[in-house]
PDB file of N, CA and C in Angstrom:
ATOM      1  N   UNK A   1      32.344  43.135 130.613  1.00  0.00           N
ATOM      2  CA  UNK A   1      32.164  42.391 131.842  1.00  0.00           C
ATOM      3  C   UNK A   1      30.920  41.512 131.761  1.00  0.00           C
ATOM      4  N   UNK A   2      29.736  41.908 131.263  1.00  0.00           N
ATOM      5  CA  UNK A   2      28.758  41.218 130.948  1.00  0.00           C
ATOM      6  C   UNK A   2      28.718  39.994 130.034  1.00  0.00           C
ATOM      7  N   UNK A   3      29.480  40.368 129.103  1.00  0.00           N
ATOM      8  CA  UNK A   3      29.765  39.178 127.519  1.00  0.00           C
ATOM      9  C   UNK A   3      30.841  38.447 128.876  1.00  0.00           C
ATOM     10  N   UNK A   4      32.099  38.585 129.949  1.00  0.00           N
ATOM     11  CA  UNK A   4      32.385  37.392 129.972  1.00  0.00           C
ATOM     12  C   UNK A   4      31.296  36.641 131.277  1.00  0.00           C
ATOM     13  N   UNK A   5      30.769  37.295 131.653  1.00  0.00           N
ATOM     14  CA  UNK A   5      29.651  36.552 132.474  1.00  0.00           C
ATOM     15  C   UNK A   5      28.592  35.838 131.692  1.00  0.00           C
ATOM     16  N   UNK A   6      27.928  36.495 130.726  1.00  0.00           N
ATOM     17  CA  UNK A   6      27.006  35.359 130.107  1.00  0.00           C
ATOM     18  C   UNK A   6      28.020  34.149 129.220  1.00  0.00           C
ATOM     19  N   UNK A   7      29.259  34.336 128.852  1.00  0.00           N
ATOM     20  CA  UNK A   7      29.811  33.449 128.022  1.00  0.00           C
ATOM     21  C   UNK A   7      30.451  32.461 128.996  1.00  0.00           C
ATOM     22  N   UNK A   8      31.094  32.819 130.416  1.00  0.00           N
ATOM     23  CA  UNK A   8      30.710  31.660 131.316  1.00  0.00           C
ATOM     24  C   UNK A   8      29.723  30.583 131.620  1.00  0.00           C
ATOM     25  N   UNK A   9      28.823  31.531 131.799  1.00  0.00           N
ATOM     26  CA  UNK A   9      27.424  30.784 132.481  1.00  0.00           C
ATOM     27  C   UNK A   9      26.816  29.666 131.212  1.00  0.00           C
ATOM     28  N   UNK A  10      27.252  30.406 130.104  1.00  0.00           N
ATOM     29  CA  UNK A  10      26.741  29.452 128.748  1.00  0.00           C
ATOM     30  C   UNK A  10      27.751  28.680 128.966  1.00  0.00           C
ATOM     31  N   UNK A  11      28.837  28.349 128.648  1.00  0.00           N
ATOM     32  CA  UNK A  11      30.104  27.295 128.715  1.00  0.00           C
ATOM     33  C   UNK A  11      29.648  26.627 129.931  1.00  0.00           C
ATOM     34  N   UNK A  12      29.643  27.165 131.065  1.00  0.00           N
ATOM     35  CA  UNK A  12      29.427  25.818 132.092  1.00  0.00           C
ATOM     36  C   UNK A  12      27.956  24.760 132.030  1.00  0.00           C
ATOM     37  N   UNK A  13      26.971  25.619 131.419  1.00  0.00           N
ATOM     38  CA  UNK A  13      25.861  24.998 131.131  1.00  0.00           C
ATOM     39  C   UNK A  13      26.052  24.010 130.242  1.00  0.00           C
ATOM     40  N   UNK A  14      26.928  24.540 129.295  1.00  0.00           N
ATOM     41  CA  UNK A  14      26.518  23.536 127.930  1.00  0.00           C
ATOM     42  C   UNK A  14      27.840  22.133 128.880  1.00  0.00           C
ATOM     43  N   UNK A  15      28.812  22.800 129.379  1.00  0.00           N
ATOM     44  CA  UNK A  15      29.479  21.620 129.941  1.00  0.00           C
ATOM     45  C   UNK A  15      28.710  20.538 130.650  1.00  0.00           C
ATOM     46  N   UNK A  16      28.069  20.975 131.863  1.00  0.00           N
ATOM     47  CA  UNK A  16      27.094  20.458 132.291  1.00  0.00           C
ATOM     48  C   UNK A  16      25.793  19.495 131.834  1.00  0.00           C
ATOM     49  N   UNK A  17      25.534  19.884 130.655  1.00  0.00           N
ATOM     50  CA  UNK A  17      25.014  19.331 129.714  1.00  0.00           C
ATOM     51  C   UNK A  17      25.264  18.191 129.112  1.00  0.00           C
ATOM     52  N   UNK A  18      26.921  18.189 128.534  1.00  0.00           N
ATOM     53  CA  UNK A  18      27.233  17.187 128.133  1.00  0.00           C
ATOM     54  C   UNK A  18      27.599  16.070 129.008  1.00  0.00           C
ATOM     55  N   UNK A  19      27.828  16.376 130.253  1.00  0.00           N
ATOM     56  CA  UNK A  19      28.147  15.367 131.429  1.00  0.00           C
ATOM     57  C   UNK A  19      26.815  14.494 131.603  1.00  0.00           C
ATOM     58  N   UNK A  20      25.555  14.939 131.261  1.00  0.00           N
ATOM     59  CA  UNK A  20      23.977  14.208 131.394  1.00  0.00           C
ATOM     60  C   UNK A  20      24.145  13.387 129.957  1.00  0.00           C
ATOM     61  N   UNK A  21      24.229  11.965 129.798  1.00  0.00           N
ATOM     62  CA  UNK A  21      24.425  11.314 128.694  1.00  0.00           C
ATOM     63  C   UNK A  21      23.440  10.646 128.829  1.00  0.00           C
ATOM     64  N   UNK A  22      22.919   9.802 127.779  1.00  0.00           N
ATOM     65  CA  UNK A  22      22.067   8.910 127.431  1.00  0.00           C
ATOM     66  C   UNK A  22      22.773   7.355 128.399  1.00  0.00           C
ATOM     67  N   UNK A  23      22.051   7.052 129.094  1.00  0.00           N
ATOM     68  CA  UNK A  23      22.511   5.815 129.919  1.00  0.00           C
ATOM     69  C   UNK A  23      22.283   4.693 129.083  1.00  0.00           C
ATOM     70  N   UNK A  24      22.145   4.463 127.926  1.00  0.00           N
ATOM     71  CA  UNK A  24      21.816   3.575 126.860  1.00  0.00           C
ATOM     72  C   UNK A  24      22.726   3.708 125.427  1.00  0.00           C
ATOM     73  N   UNK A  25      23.739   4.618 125.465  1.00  0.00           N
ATOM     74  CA  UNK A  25      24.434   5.379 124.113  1.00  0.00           C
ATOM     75  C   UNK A  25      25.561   4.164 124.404  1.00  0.00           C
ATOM     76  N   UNK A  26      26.267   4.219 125.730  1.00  0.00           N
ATOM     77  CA  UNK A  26      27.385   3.642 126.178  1.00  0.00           C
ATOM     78  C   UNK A  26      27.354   1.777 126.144  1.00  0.00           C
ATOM     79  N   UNK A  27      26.015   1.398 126.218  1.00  0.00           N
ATOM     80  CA  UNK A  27      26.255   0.277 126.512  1.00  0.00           C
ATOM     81  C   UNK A  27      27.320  -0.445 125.489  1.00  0.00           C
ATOM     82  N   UNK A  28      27.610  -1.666 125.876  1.00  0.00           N
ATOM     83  CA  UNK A  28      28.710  -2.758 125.203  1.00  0.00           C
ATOM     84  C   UNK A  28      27.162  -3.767 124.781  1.00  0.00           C
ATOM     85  N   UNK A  29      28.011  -4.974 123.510  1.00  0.00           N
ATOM     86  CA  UNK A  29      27.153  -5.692 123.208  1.00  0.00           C
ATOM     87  C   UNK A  29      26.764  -6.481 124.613  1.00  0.00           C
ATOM     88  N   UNK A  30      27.876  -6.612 125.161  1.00  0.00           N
ATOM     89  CA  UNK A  30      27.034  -7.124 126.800  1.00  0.00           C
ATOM     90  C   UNK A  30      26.340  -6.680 127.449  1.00  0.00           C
ATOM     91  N   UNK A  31      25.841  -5.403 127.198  1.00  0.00           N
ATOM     92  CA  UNK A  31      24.520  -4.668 128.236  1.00  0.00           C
ATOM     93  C   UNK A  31      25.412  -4.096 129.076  1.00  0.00           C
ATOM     94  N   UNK A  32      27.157  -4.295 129.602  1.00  0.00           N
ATOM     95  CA  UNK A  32      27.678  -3.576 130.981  1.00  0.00           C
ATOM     96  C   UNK A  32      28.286  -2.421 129.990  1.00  0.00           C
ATOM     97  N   UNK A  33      28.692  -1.445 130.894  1.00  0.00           N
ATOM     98  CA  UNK A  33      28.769   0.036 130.670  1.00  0.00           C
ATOM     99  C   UNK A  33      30.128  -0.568 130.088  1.00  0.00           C
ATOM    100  N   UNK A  34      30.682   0.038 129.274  1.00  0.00           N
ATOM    101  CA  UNK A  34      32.608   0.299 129.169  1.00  0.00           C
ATOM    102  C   UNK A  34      32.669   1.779 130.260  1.00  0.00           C
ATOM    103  N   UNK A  35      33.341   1.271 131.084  1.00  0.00           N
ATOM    104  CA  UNK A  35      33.449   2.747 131.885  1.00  0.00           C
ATOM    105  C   UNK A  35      35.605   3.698 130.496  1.00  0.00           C
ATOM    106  N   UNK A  36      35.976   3.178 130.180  1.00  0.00           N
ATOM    107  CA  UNK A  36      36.747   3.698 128.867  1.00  0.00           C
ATOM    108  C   UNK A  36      35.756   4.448 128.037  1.00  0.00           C
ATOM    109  N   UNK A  37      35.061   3.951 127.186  1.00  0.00           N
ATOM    110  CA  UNK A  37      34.193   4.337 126.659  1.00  0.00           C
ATOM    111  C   UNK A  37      33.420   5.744 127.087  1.00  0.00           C
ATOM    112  N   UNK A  38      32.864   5.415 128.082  1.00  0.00           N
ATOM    113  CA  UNK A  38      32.187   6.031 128.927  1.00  0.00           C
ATOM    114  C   UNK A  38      32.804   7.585 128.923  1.00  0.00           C
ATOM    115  N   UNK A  39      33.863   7.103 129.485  1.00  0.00           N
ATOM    116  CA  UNK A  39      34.768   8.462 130.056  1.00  0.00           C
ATOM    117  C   UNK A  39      35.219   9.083 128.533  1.00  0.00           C
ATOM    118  N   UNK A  40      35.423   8.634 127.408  1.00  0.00           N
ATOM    119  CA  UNK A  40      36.131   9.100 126.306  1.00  0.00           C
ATOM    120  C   UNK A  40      34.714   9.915 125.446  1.00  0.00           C
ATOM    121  N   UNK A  41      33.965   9.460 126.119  1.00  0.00           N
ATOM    122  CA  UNK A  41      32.306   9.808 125.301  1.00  0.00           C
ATOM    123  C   UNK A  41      31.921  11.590 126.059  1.00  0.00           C
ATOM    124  N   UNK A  42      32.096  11.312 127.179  1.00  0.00           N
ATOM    125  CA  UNK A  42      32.154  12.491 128.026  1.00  0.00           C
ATOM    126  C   UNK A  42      32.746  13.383 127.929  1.00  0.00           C
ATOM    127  N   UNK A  43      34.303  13.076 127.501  1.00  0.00           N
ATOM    128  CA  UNK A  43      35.491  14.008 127.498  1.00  0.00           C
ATOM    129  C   UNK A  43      34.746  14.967 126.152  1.00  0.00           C
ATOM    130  N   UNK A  44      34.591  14.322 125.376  1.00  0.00           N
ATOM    131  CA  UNK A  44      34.773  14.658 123.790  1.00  0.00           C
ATOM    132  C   UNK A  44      32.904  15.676 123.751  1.00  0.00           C
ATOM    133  N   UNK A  45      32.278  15.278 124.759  1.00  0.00           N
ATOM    134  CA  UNK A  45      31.109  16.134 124.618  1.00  0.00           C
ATOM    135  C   UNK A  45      31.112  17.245 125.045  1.00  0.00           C
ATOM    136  N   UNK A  46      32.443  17.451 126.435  1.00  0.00           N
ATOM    137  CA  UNK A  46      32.431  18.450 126.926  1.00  0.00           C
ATOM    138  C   UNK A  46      33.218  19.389 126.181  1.00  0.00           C
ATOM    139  N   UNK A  47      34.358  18.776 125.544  1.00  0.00           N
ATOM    140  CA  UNK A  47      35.060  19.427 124.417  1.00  0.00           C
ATOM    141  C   UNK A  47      34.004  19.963 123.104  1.00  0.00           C
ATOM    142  N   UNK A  48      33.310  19.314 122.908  1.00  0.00           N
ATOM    143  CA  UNK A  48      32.273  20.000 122.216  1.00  0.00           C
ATOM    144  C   UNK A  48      31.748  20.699 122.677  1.00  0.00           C
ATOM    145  N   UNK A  49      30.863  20.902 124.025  1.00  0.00           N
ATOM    146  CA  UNK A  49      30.272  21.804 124.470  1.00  0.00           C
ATOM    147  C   UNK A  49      31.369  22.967 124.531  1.00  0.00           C
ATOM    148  N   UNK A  50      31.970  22.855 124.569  1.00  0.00           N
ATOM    149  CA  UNK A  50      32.784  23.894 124.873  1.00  0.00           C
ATOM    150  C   UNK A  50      33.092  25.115 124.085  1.00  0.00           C
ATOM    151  N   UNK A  51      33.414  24.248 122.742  1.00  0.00           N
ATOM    152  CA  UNK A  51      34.019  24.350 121.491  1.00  0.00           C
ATOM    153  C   UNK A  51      32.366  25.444 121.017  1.00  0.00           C
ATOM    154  N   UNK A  52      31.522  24.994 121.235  1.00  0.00           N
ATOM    155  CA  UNK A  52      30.747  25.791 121.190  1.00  0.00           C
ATOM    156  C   UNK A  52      29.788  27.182 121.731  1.00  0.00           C
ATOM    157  N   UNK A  53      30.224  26.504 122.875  1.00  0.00           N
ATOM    158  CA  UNK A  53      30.104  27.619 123.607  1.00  0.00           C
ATOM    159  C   UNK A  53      31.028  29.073 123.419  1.00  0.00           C
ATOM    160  N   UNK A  54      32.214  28.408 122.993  1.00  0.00           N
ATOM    161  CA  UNK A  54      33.144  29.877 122.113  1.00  0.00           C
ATOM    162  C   UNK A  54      32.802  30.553 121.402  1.00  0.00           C
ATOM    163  N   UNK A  55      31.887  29.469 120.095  1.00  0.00           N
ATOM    164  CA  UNK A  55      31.818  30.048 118.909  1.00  0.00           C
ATOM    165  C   UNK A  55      30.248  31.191 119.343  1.00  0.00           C
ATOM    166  N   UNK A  56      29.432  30.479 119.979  1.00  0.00           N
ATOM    167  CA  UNK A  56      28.113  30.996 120.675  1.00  0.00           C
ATOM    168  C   UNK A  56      28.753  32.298 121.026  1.00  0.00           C
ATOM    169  N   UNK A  57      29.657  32.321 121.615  1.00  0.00           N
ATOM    170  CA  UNK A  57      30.081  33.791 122.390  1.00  0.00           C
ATOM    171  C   UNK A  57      30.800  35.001 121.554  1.00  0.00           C
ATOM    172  N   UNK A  58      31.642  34.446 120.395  1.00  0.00           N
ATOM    173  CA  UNK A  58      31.936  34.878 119.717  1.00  0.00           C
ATOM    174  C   UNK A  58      31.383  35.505 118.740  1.00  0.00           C
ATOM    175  N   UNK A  59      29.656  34.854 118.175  1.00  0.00           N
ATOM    176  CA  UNK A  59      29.011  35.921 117.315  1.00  0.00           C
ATOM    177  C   UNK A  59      28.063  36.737 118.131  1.00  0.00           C
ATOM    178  N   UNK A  60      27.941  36.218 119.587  1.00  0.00           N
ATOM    179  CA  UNK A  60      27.233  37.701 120.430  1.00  0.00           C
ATOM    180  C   UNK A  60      27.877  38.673 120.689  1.00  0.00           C
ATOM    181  N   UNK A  61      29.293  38.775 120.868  1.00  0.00           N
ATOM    182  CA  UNK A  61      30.322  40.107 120.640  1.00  0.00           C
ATOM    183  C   UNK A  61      30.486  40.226 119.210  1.00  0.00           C
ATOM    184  N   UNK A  62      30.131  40.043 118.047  1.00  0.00           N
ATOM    185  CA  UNK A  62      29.534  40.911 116.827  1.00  0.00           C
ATOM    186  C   UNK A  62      28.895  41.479 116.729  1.00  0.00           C
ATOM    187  N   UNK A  63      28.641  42.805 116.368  1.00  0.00           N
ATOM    188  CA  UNK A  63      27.741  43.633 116.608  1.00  0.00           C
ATOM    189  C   UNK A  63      26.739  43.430 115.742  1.00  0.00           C
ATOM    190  N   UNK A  64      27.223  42.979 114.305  1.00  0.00           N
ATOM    191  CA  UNK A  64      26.618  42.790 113.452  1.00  0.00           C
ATOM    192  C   UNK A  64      25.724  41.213 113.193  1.00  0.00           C
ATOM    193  N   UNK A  65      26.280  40.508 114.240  1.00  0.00           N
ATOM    194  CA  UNK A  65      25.272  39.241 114.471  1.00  0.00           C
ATOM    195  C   UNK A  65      24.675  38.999 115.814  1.00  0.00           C
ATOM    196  N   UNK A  66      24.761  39.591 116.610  1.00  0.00           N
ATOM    197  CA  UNK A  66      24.702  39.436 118.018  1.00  0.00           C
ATOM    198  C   UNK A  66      22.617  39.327 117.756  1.00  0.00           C
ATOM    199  N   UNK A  67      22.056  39.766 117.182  1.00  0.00           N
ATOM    200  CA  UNK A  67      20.945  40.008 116.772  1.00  0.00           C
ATOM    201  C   UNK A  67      20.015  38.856 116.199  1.00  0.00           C
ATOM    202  N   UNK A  68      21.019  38.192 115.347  1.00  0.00           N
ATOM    203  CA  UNK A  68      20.524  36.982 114.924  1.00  0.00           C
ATOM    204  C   UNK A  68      20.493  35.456 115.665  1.00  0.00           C
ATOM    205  N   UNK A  69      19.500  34.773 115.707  1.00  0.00           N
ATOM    206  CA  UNK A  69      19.554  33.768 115.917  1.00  0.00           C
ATOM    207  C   UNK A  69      20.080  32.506 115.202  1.00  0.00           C
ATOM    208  N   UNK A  70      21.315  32.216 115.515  1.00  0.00           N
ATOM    209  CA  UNK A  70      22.171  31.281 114.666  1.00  0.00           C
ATOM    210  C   UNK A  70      22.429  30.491 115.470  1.00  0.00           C
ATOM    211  N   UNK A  71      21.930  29.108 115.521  1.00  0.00           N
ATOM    212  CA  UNK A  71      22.546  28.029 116.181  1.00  0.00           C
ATOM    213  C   UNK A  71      23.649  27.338 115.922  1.00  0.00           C
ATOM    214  N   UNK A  72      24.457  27.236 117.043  1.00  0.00           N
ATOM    215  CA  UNK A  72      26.035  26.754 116.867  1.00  0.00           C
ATOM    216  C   UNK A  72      25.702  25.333 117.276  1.00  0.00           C
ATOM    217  N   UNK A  73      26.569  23.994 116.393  1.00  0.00           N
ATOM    218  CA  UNK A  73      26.720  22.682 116.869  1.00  0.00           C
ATOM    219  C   UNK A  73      28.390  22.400 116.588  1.00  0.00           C
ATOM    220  N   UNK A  74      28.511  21.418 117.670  1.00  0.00           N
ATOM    221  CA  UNK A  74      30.159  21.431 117.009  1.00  0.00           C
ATOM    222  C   UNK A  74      30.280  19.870 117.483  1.00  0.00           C
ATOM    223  N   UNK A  75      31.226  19.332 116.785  1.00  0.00           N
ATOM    224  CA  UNK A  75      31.858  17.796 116.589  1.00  0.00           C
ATOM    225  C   UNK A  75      33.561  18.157 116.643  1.00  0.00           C
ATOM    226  N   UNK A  76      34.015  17.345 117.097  1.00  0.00           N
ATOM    227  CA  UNK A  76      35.294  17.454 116.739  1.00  0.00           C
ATOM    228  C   UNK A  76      35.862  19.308 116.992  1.00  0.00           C
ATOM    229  N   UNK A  77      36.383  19.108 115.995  1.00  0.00           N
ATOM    230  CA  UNK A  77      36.865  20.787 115.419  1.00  0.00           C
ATOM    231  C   UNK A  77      35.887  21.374 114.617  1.00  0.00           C
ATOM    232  N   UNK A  78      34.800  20.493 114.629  1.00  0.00           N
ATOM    233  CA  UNK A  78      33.979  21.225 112.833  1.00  0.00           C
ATOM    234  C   UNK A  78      32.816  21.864 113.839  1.00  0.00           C
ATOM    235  N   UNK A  79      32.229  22.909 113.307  1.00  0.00           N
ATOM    236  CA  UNK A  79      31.420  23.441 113.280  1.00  0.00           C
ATOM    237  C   UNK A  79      30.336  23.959 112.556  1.00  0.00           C
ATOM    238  N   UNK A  80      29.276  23.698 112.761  1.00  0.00           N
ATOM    239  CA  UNK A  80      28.216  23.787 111.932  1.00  0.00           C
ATOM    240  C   UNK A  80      27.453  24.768 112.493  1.00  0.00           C
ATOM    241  N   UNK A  81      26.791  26.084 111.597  1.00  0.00           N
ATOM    242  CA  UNK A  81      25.920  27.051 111.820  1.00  0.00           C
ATOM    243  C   UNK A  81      24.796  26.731 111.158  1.00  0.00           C
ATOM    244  N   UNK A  82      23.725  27.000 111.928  1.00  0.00           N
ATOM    245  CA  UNK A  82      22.154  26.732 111.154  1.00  0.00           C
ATOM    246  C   UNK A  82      21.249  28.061 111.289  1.00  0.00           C
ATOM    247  N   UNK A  83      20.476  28.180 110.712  1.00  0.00           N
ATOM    248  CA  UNK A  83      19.546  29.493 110.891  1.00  0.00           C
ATOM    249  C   UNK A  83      19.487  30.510 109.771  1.00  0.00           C
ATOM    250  N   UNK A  84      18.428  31.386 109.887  1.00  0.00           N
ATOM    251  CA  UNK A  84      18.677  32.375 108.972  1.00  0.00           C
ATOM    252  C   UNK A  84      18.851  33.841 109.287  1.00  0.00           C
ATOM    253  N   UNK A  85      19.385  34.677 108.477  1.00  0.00           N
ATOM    254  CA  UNK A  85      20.411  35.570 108.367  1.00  0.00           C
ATOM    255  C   UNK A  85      19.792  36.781 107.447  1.00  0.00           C
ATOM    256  N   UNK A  86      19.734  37.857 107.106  1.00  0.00           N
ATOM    257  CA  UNK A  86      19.114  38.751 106.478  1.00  0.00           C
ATOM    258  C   UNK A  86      20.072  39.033 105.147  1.00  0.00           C
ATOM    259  N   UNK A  87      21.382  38.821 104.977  1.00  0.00           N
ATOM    260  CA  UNK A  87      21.958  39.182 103.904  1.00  0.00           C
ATOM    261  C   UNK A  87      23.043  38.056 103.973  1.00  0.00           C
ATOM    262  N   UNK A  88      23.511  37.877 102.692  1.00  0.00           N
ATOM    263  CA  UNK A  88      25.006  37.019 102.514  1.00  0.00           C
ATOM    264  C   UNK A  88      26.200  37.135 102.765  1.00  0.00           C
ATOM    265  N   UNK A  89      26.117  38.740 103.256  1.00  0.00           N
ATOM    266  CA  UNK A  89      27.352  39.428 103.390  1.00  0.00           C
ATOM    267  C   UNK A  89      27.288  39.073 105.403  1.00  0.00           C
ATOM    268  N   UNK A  90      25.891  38.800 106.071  1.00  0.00           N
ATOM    269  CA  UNK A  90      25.890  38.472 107.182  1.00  0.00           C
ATOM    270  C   UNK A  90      26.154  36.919 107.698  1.00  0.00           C
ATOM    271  N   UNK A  91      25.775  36.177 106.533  1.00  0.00           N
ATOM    272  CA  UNK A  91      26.459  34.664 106.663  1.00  0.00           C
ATOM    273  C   UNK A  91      27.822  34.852 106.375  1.00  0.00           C
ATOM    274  N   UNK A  92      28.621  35.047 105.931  1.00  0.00           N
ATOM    275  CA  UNK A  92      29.952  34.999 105.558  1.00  0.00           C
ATOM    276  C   UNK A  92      30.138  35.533 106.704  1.00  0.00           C
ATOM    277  N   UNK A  93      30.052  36.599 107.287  1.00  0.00           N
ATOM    278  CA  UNK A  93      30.443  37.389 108.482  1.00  0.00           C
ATOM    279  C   UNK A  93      30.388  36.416 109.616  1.00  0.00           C
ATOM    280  N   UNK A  94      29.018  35.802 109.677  1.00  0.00           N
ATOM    281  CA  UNK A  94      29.062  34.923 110.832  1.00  0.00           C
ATOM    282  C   UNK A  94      29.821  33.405 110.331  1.00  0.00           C
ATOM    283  N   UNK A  95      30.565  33.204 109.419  1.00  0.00           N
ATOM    284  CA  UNK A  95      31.271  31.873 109.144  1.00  0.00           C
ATOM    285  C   UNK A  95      32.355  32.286 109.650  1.00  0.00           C
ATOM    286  N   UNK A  96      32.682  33.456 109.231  1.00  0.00           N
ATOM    287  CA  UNK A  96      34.415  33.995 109.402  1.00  0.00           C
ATOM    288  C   UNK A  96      34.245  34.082 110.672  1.00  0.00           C
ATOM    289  N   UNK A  97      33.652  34.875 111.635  1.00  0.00           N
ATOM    290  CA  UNK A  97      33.864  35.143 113.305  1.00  0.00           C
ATOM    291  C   UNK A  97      34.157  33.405 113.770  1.00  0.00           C
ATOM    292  N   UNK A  98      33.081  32.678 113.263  1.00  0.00           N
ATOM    293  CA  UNK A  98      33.617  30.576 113.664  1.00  0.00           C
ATOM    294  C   UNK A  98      34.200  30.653 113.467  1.00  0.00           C
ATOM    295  N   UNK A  99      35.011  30.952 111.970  1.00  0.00           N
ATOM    296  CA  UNK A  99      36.621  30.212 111.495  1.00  0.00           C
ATOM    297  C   UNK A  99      37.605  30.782 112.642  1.00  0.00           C
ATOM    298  N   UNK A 100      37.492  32.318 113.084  1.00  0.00           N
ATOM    299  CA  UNK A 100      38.572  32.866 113.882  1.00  0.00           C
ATOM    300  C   UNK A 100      38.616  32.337 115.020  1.00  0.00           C
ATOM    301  N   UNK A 101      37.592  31.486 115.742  1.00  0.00           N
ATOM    302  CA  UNK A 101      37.774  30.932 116.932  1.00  0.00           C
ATOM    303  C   UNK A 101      38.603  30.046 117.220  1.00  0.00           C
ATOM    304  N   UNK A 102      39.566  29.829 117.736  1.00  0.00           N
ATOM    305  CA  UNK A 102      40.393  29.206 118.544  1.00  0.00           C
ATOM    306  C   UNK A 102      39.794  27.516 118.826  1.00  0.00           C
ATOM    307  N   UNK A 103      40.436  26.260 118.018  1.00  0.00           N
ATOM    308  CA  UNK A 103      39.861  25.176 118.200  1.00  0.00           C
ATOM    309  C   UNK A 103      39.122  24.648 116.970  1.00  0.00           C
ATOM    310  N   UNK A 104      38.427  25.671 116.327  1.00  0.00           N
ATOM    311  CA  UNK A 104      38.019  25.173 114.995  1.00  0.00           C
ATOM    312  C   UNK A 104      38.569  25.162 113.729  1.00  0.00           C
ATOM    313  N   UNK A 105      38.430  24.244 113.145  1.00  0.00           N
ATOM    314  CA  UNK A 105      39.265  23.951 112.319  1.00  0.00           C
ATOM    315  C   UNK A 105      38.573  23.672 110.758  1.00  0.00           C
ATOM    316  N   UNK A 106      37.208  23.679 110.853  1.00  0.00           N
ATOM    317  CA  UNK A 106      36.259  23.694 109.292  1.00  0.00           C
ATOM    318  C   UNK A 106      34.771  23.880 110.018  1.00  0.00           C
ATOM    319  N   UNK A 107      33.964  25.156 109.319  1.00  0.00           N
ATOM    320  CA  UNK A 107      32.770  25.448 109.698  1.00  0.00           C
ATOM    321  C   UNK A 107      31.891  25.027 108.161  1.00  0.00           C
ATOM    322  N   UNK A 108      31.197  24.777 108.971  1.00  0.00           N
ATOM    323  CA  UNK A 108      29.681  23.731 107.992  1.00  0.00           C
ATOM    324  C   UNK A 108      28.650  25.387 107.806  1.00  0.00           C
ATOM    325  N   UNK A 109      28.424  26.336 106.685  1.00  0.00           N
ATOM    326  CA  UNK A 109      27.896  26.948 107.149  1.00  0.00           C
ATOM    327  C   UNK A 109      26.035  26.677 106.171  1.00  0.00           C
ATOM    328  N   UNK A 110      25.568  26.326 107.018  1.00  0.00           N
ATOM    329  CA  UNK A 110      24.004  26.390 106.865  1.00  0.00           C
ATOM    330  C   UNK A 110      22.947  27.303 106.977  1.00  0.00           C
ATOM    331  N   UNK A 111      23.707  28.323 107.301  1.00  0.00           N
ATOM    332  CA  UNK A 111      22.830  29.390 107.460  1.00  0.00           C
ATOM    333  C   UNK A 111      22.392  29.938 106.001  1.00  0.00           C
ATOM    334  N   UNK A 112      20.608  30.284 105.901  1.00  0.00           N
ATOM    335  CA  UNK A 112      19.669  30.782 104.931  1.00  0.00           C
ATOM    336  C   UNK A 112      19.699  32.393 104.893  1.00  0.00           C
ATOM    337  N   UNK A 113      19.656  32.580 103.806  1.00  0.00           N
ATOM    338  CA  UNK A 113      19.388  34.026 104.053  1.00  0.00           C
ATOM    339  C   UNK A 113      18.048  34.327 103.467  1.00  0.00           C
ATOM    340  N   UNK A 114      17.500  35.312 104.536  1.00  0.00           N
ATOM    341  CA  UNK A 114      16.030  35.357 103.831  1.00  0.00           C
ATOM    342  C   UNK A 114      15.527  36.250 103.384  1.00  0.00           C
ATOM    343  N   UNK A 115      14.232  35.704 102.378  1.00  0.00           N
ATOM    344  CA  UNK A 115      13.988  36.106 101.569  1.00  0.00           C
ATOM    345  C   UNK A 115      12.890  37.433 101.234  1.00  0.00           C
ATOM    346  N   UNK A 116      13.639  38.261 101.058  1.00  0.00           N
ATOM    347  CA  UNK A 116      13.202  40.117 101.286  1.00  0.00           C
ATOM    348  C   UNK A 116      11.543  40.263 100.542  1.00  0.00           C
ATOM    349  N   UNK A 117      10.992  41.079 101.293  1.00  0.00           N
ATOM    350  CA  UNK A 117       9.940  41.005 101.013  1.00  0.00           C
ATOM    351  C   UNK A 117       8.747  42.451 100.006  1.00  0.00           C
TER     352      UNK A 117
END
């Protein structure tokens, strides 16, 4: 009950998020907005936010990553993980929980594993 309350509150945030755009990203070589544009720029951020917000939710119900700090970015279908990780067997773990998410379709995985001391 808790994981789907914080995985709400994250999804509507990050939605929310993407609805706040750069009022300067959109312009046309004429300086006026494309309101097309506009709206297709929005759609596709919130679909990203979204898209991430899954994958975000998906390695905090791992037990075995819920611990780590791994930042999720997503484009399209792709997803990219950044951060570091204590073993290799915990990056793979956290690539595979992305791949199983629903919507993605190729994970970028960047995550470091570090180095034991």
């Amino acid at each position: 009950m808790k994981i789907a309350a914080i995985v709400s509150a994250t999804t509507l945030a990050f939605a929310l998020g993407a609805c706040a755009s750069d009022p300067n990203s959109s312009r046309s070589a004429s300086g006026g907005q494309s309101s097309g544009s506009a709206t297709s720029e929005v759609k596709r951020d919130a679909k990203d936010s979204w898209l991430t917000g899954k994958v975000k939710a998906a390695l905090a119900a791992d037990v075995g990553l819920k611990t780590w700090d791994i930042d999720v970015d997503s484009a399209g279908t792709t997803v990219t993980l950044n951060g570091a990780v204590d073993t290799e067997a915990t990056k793979q773990r956290a690539a595979a929980v992305a791949r199983s998410v629903e919507g993605v379709a190729t994970v970028k995985n960047n995550l470091t594993v570090k180095g034991k001391s």
